[in-house]
C-alpha atoms as a PDB file:
ATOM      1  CA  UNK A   1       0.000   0.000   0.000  1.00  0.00           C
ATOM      2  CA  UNK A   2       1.059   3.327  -0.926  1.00  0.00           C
ATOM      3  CA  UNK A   3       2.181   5.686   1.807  1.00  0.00           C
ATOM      4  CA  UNK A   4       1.556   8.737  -0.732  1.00  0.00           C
ATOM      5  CA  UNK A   5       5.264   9.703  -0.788  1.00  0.00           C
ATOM      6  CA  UNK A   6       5.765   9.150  -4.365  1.00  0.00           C
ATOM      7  CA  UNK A   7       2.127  10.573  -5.490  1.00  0.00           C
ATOM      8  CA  UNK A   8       3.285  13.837  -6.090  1.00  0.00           C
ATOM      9  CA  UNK A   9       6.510  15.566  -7.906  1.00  0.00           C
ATOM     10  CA  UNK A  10       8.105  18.614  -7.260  1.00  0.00           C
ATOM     11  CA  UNK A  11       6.913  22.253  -9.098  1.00  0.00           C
ATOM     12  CA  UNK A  12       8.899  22.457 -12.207  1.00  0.00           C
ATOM     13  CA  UNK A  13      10.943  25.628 -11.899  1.00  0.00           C
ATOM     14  CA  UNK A  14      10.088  28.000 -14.552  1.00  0.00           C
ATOM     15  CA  UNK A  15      10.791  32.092 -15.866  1.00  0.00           C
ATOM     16  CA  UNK A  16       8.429  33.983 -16.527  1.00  0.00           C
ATOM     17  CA  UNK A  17       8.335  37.317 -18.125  1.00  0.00           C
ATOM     18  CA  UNK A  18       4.880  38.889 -17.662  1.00  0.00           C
ATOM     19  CA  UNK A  19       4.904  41.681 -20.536  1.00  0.00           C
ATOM     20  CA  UNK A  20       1.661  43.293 -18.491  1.00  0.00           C
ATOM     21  CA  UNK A  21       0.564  43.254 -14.883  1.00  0.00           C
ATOM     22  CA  UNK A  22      -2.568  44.230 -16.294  1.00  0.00           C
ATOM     23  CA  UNK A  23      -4.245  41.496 -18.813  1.00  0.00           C
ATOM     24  CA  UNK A  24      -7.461  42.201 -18.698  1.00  0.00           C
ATOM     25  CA  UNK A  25      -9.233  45.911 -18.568  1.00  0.00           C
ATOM     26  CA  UNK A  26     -12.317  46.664 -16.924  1.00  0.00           C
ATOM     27  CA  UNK A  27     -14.963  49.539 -17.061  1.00  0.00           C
ATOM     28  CA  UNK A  28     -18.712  50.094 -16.689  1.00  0.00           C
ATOM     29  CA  UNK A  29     -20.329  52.182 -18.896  1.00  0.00           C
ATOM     30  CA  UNK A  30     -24.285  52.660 -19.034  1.00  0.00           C
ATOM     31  CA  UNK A  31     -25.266  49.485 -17.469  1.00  0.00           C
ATOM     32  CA  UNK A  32     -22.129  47.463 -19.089  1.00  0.00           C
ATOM     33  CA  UNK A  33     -19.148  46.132 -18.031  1.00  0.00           C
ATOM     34  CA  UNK A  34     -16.764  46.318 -20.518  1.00  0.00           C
ATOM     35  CA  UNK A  35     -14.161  43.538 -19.875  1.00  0.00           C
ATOM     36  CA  UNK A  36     -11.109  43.422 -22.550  1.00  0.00           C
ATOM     37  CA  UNK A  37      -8.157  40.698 -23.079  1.00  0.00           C
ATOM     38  CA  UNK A  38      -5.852  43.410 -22.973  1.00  0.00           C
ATOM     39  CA  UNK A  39      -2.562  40.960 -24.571  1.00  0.00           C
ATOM     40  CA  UNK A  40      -2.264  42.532 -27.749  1.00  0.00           C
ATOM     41  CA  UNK A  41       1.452  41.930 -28.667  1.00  0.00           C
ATOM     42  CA  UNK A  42       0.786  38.512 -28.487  1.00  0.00           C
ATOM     43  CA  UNK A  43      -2.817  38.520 -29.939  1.00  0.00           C
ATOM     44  CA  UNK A  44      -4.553  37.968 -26.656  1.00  0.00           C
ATOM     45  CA  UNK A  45      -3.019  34.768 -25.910  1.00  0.00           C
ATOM     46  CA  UNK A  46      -4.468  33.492 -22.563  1.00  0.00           C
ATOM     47  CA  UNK A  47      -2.510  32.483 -20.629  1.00  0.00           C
ATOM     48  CA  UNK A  48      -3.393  31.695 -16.887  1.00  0.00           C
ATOM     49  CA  UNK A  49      -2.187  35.283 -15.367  1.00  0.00           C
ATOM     50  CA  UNK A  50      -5.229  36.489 -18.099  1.00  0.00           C
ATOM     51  CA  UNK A  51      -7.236  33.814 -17.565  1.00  0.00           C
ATOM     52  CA  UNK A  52      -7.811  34.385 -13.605  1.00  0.00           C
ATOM     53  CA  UNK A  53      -8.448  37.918 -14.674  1.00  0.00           C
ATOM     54  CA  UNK A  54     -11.216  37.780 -16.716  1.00  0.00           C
ATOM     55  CA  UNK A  55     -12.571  35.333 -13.776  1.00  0.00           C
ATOM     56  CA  UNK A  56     -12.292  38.005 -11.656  1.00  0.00           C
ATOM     57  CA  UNK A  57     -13.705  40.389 -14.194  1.00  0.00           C
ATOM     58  CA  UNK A  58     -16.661  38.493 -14.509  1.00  0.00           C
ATOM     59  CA  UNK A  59     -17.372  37.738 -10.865  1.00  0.00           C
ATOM     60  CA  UNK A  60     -17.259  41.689 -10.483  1.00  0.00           C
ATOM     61  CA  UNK A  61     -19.806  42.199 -13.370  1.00  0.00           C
ATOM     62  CA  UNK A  62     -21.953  39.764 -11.545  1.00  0.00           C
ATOM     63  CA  UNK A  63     -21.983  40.983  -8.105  1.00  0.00           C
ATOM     64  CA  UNK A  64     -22.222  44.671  -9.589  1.00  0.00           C
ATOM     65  CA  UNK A  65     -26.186  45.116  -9.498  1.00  0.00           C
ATOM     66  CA  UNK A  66     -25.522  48.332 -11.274  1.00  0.00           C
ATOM     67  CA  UNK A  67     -24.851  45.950 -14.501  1.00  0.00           C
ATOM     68  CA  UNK A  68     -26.887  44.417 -16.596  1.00  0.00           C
ATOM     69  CA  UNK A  69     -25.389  43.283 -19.331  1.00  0.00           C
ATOM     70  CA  UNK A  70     -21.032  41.569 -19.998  1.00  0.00           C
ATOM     71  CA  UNK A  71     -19.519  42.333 -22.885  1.00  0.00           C
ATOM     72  CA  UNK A  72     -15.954  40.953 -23.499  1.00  0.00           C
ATOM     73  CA  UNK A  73     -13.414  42.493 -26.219  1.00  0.00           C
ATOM     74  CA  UNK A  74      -9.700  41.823 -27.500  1.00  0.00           C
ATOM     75  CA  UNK A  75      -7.661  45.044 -27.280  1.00  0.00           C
ATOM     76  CA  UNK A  76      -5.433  45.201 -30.663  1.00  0.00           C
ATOM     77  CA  UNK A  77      -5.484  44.074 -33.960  1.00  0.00           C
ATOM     78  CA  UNK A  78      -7.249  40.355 -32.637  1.00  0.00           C
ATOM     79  CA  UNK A  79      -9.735  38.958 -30.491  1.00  0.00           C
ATOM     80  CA  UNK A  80      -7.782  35.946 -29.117  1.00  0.00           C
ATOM     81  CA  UNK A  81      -5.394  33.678 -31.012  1.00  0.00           C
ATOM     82  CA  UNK A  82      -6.246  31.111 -28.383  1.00  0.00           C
ATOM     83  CA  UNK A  83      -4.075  29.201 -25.104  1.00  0.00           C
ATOM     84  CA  UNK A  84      -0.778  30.658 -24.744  1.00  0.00           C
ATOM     85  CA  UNK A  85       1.995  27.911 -25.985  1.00  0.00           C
ATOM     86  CA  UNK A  86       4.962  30.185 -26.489  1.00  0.00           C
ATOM     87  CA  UNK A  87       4.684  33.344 -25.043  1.00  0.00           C
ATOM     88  CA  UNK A  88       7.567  34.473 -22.287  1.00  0.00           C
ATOM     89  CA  UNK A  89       4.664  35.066 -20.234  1.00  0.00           C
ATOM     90  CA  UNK A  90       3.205  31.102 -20.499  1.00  0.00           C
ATOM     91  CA  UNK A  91       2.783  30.462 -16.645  1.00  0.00           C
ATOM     92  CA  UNK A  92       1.281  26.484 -17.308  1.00  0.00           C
ATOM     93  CA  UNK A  93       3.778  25.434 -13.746  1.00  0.00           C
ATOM     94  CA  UNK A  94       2.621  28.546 -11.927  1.00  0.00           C
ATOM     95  CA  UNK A  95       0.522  28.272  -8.986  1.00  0.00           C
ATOM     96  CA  UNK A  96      -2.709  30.464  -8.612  1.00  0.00           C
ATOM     97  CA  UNK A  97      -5.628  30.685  -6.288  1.00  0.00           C
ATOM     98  CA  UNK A  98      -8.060  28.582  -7.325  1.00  0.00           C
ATOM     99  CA  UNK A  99     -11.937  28.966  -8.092  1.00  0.00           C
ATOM    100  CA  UNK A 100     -12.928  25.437  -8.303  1.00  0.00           C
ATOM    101  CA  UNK A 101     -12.878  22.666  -5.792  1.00  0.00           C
ATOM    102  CA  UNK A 102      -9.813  21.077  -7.581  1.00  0.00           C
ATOM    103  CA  UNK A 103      -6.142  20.751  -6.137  1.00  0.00           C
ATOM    104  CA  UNK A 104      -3.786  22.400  -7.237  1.00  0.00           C
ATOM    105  CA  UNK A 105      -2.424  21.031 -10.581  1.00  0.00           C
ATOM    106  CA  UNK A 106       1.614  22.145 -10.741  1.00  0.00           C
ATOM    107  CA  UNK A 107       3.220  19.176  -8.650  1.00  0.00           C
ATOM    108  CA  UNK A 108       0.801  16.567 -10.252  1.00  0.00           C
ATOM    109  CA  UNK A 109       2.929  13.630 -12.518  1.00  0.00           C
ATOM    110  CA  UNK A 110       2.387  13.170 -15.919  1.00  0.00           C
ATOM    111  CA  UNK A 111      -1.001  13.687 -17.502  1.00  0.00           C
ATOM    112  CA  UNK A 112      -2.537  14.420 -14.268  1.00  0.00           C
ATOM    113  CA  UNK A 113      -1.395  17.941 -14.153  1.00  0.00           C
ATOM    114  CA  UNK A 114      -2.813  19.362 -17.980  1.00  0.00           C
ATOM    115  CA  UNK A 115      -6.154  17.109 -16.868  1.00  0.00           C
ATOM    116  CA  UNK A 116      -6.275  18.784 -13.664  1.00  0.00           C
ATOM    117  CA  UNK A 117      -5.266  22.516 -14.740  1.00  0.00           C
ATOM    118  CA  UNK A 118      -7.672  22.492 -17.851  1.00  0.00           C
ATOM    119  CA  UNK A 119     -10.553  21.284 -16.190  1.00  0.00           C
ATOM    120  CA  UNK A 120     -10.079  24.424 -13.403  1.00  0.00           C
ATOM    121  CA  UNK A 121      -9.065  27.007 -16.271  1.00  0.00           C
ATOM    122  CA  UNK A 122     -10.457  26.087 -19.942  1.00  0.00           C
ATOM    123  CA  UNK A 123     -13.371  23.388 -19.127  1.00  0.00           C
ATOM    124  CA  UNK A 124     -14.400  24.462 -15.648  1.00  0.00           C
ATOM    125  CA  UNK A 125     -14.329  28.632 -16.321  1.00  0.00           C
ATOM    126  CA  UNK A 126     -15.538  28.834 -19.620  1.00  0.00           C
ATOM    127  CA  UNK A 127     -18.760  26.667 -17.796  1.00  0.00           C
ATOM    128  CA  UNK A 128     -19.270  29.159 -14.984  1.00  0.00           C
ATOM    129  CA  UNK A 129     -19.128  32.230 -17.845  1.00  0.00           C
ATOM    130  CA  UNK A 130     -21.418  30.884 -19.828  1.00  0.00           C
ATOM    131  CA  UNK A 131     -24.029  30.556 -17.371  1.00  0.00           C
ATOM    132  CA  UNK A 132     -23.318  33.876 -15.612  1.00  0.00           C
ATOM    133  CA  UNK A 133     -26.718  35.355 -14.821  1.00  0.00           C
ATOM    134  CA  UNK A 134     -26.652  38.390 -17.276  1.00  0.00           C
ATOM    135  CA  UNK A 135     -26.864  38.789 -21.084  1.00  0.00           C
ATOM    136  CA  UNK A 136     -23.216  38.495 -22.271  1.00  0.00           C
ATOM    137  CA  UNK A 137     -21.938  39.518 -26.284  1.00  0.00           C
ATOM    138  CA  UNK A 138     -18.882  38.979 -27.309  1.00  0.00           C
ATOM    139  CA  UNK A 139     -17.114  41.461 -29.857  1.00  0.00           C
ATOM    140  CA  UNK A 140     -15.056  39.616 -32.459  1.00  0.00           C
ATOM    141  CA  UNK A 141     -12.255  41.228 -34.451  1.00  0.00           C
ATOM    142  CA  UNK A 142      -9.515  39.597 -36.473  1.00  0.00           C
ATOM    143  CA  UNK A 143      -8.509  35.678 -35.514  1.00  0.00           C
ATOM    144  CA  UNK A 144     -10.401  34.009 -33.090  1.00  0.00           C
ATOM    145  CA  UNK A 145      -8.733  30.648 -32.744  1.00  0.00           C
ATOM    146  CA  UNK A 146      -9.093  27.247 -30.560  1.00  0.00           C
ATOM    147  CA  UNK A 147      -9.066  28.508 -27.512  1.00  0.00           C
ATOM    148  CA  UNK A 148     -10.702  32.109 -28.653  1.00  0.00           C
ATOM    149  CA  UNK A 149     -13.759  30.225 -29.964  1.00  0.00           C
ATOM    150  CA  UNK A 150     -14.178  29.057 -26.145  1.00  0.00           C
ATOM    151  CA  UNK A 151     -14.445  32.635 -24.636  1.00  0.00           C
ATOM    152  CA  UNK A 152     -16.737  33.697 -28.173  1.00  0.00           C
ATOM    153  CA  UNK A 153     -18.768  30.781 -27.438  1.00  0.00           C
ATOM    154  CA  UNK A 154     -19.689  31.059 -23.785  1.00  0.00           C
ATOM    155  CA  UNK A 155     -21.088  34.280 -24.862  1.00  0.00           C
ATOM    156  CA  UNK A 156     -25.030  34.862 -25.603  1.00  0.00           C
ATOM    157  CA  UNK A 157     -24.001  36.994 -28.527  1.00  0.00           C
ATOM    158  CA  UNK A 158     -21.603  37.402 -30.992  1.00  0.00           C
ATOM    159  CA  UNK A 159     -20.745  40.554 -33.123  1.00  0.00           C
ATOM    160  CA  UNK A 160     -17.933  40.126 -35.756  1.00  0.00           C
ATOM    161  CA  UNK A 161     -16.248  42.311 -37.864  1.00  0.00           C
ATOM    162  CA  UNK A 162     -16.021  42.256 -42.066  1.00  0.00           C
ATOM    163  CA  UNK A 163     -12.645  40.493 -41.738  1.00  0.00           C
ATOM    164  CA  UNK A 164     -13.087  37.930 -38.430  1.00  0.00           C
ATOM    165  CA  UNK A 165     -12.435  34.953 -39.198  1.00  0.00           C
ATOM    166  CA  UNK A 166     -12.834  31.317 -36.850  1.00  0.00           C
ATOM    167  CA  UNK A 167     -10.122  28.625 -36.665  1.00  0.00           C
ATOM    168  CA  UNK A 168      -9.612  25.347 -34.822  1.00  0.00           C
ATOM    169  CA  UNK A 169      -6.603  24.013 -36.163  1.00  0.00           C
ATOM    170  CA  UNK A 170      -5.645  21.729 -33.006  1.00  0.00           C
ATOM    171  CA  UNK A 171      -5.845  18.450 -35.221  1.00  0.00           C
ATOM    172  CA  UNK A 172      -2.052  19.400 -36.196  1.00  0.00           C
ATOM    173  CA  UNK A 173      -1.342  18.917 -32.345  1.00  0.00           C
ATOM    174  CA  UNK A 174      -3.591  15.404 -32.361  1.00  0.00           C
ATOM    175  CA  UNK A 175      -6.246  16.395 -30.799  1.00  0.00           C
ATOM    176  CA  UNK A 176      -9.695  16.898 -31.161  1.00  0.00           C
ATOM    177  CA  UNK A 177     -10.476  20.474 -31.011  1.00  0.00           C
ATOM    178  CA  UNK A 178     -10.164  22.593 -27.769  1.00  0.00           C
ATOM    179  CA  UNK A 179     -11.788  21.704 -24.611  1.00  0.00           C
ATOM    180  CA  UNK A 180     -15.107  23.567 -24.652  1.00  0.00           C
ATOM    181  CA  UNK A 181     -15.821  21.194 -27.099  1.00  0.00           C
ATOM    182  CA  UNK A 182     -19.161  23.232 -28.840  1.00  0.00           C
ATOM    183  CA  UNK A 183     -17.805  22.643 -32.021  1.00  0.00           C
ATOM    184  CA  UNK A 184     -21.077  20.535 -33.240  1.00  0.00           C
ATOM    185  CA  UNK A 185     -23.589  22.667 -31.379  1.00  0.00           C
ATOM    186  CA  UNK A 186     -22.653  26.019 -33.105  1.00  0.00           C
ATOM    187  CA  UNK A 187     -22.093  24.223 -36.439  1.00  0.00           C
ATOM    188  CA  UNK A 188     -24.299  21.239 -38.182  1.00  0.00           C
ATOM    189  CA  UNK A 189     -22.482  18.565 -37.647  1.00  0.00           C
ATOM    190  CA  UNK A 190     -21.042  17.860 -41.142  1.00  0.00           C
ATOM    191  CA  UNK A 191     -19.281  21.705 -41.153  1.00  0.00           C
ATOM    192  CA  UNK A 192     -18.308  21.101 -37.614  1.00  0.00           C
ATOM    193  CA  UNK A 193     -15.928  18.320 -38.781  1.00  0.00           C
ATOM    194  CA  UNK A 194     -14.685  20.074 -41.819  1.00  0.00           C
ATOM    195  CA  UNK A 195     -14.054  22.774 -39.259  1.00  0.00           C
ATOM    196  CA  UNK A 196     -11.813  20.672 -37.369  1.00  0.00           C
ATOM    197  CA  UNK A 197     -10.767  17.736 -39.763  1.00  0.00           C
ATOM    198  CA  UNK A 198      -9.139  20.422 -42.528  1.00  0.00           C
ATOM    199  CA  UNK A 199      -8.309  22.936 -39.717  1.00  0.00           C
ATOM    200  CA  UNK A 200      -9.035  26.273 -42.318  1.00  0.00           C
ATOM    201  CA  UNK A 201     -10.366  29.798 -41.486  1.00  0.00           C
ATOM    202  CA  UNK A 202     -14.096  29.729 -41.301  1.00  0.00           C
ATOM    203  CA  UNK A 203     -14.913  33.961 -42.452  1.00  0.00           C
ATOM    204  CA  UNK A 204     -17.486  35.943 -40.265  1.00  0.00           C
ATOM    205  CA  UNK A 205     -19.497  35.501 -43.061  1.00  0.00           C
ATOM    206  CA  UNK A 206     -19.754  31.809 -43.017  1.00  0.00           C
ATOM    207  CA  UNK A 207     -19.905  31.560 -39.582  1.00  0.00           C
ATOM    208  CA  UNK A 208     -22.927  33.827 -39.636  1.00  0.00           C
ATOM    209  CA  UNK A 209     -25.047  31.654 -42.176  1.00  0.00           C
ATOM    210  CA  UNK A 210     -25.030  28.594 -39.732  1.00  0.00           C
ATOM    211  CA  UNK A 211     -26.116  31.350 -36.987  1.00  0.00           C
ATOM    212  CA  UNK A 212     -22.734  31.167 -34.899  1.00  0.00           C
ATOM    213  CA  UNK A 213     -22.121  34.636 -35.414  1.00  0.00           C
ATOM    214  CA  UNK A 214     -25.369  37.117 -34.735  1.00  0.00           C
ATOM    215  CA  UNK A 215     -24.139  40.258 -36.437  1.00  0.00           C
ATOM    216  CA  UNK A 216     -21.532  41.619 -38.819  1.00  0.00           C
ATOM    217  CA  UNK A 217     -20.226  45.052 -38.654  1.00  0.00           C
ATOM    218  CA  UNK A 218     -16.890  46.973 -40.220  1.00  0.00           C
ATOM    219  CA  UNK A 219     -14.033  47.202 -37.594  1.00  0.00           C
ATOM    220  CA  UNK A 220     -14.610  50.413 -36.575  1.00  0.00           C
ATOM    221  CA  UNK A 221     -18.158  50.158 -35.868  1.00  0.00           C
ATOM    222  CA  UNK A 222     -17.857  47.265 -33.443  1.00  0.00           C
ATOM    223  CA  UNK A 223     -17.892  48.978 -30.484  1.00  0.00           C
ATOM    224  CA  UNK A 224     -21.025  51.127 -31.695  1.00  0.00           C
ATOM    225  CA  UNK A 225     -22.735  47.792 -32.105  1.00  0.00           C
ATOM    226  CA  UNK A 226     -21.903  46.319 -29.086  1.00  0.00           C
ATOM    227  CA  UNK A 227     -22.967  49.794 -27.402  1.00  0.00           C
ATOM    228  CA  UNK A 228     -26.249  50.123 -28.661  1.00  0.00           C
ATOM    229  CA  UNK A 229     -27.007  46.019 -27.981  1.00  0.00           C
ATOM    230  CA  UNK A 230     -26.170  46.357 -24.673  1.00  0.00           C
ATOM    231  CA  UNK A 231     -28.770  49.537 -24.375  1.00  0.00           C
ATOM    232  CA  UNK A 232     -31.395  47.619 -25.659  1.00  0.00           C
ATOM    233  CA  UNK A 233     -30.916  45.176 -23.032  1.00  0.00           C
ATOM    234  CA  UNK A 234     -30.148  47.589 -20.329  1.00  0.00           C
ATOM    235  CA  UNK A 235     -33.775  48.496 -20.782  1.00  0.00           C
ATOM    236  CA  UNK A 236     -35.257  44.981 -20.094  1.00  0.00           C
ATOM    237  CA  UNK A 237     -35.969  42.934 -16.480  1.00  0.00           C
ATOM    238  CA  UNK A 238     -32.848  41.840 -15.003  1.00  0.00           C
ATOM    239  CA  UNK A 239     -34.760  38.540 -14.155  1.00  0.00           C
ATOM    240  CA  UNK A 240     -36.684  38.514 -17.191  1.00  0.00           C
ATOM    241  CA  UNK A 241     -32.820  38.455 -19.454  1.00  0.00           C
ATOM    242  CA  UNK A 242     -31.525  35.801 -16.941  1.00  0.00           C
ATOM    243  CA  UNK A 243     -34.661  33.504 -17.137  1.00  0.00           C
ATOM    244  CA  UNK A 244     -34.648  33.980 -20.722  1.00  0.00           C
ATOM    245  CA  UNK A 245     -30.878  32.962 -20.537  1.00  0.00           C
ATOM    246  CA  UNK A 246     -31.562  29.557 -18.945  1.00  0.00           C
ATOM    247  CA  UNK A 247     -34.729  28.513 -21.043  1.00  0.00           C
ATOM    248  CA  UNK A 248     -32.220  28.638 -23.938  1.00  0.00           C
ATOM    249  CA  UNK A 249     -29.405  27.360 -22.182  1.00  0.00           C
ATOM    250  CA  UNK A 250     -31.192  24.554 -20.595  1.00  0.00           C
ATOM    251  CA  UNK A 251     -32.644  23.055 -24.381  1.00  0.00           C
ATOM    252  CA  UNK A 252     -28.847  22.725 -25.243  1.00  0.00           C
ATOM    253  CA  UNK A 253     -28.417  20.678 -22.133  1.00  0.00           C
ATOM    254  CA  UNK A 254     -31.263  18.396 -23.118  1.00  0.00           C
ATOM    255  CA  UNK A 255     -29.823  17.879 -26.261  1.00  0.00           C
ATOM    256  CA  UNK A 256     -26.764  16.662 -24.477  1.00  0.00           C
ATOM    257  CA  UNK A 257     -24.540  19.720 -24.527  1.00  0.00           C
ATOM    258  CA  UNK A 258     -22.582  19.043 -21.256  1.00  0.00           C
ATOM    259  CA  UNK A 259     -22.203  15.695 -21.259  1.00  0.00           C
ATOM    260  CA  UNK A 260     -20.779  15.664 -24.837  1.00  0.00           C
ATOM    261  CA  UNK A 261     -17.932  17.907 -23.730  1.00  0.00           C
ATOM    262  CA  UNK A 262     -17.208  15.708 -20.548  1.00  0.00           C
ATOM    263  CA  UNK A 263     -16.963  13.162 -23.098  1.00  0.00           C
ATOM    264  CA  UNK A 264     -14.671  14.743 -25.516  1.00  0.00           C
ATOM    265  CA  UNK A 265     -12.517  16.725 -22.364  1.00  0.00           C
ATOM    266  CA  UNK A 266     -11.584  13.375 -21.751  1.00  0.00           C
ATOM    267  CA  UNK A 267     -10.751  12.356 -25.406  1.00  0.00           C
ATOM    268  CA  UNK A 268      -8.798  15.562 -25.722  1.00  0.00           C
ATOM    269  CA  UNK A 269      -6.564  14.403 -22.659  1.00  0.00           C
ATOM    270  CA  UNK A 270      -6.266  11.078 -23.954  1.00  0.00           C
ATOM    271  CA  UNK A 271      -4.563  12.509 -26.971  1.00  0.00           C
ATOM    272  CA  UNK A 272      -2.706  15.109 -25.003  1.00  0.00           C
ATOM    273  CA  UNK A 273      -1.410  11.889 -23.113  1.00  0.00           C
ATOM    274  CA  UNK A 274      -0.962   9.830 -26.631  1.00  0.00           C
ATOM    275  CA  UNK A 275       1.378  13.133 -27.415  1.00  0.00           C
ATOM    276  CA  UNK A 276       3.810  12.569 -24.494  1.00  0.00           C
ATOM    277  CA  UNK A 277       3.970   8.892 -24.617  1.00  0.00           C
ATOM    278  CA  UNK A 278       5.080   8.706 -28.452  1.00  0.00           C
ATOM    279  CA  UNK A 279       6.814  12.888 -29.099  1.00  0.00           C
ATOM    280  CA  UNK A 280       7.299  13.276 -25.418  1.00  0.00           C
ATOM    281  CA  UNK A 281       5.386  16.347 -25.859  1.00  0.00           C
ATOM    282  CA  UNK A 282       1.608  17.025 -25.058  1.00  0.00           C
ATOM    283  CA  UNK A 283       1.246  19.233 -27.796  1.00  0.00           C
ATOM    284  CA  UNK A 284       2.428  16.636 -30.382  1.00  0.00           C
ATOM    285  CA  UNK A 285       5.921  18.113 -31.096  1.00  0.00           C
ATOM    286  CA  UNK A 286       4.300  21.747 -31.869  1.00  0.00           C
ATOM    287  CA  UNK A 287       4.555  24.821 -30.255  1.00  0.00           C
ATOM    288  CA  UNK A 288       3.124  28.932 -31.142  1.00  0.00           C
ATOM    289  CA  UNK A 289       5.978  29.384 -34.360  1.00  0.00           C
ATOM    290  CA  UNK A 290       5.164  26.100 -35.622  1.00  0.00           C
ATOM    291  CA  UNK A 291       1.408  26.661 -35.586  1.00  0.00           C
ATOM    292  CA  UNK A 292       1.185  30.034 -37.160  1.00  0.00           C
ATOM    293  CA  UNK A 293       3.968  28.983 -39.889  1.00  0.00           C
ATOM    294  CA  UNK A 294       1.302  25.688 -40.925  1.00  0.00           C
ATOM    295  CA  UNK A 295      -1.753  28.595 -40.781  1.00  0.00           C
ATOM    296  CA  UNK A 296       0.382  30.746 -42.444  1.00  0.00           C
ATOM    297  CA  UNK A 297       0.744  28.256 -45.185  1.00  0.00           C
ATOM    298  CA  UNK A 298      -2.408  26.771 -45.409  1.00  0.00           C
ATOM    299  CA  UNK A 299      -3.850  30.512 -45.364  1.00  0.00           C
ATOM    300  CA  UNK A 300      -2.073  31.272 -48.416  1.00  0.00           C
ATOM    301  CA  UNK A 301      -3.048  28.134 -50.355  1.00  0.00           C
ATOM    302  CA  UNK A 302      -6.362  29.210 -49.968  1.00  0.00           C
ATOM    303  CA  UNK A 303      -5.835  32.881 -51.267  1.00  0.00           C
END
């Protein structure tokens, strides 16, 4: 029997160079919190130090009684260009205070610790934002990819720009898209695999003829739109727009919503696992520069 002295394995040591100490901006304006990913030499790359923040961000929209409606931006040129792999400020072995009844994931062994961390930070946040009890729209400019879609698609709403585009090119890595797995509930099923089997840019345009996107606007009128949606539903019952929330919400669950993503989390960690047993990386022998070189390329074939 086990006396639990080899369960565990020391913190892996790591630098890290936080370029901000501020990743994520906050203000209320007319009845909205206004919470941006505010990462933009790096595309608004989450990494955890960002991720925590928009937690917090949220959380502050939500006990703020004075708001009644979230919407969440990407300072810069991009909404999100996903999970940080290659930043100096990746913090994946840094310790933070955690929101979820999970331990603490940095002196876990092998695949324990990506299971454990993504399940508090990708699977378990992107759950409590989407059911947040106020009308949410997210504001969509530039590449939002693999773990972008996530924050786009906790949100109620989504308002794009002319030249958005969607990408979840994780296949390349060997795994089956990111883990907010809503891939086939925002797309039929048949686009939802092209969407991850090929890996391409889906446009704005696209994206909004199978209804995943609500609205398309130029670049420089998103933050009109988004101002002027959030006034209409500034006007509106608080209870009213949070009931009306969970009637919606709660058909997806019936048609299996939550339980498909447990089931494909734990597919996406089985590959992430696969990864380190045969490249002795979880990432299947890629990292950031190898990823935008392959979209680089595969953008270009399709110009």
């Amino acid at each position: 029997m086990s006396d639990g002295a080899n369960d565990c394995v020391e913190p892996r040591k790591v630098d890290i160079n936080y370029e901000t100490e501020e990743p994520v901006l906050y203000r209320v304006e007319a009845g909205a919190a206004w919470i941006t990913m505010n990462r933009p030499a790096y595309h608004n790359a989450q990494n955890s130090q960002m991720t925590y923040a928009l937690d917090a961000a949220f959380r502050r929209a939500v006990d703020d009684d004075a708001v009644k409606v979230i919407l969440l931006a990407g300072a810069g040129k991009h909404f999100s260009a996903g999970h940080d792999i290659g930043t100096p400020g990746r913090d994946l072995h840094k310790r933070f205070e955690r929101t979820h009844l999970l331990p603490d994931h940095v002196n876990k062994p092998g695949a324990e610790l990506l299971y454990t961390r993504e399940q508090e930070v990708y699977l378990g946040m992107c759950r409590r934002w989407r059911d947040v009890a106020k009308p949410t729209i997210a504001l969509v400019q530039g590449a939002c990819i693999a773990g972008g879609l996530m924050l786009a698609w906790v949100c109620d709403l989504i308002v794009a720009t002319e030249d958005a585009f969607f990408q979840d090119p994780v296949l390349r890595m060997g795994i089956p898209g990111v883990e907010y797995f809503a891939h086939a509930f925002e797309l039929p099923p048949r686009v939802a695999k092209e969407f991850l089997l090929l890996g391409e840019r889906m446009s704005a345009q696209r994206a909004h003829g199978f209804g995943m996107v609500n609205r398309i606007v130029a670049r420089d009128a998103l933050e009109a739109e988004g101002r002027a949606m959030a006034a209409n539903l500034a006007e509106k019952s608080r209870l009213g727009l949070w009931l009306t929330k969970q009637a919606v919400n709660h058909v997806e669950e019936l048609r299996g919503k939550r339980t498909a993503m447990d089931a494909v989390f734990h597919m996406h960690h089985f590959a992430h696992a696969q990864s380190d047993l045969v490249r002795g990386n979880s990432l299947g022998g890629q990292d950031a520069k190898s990823m935008a070189e392959a979209n680089r390329r595969q953008a270009d074939k399709a110009s």
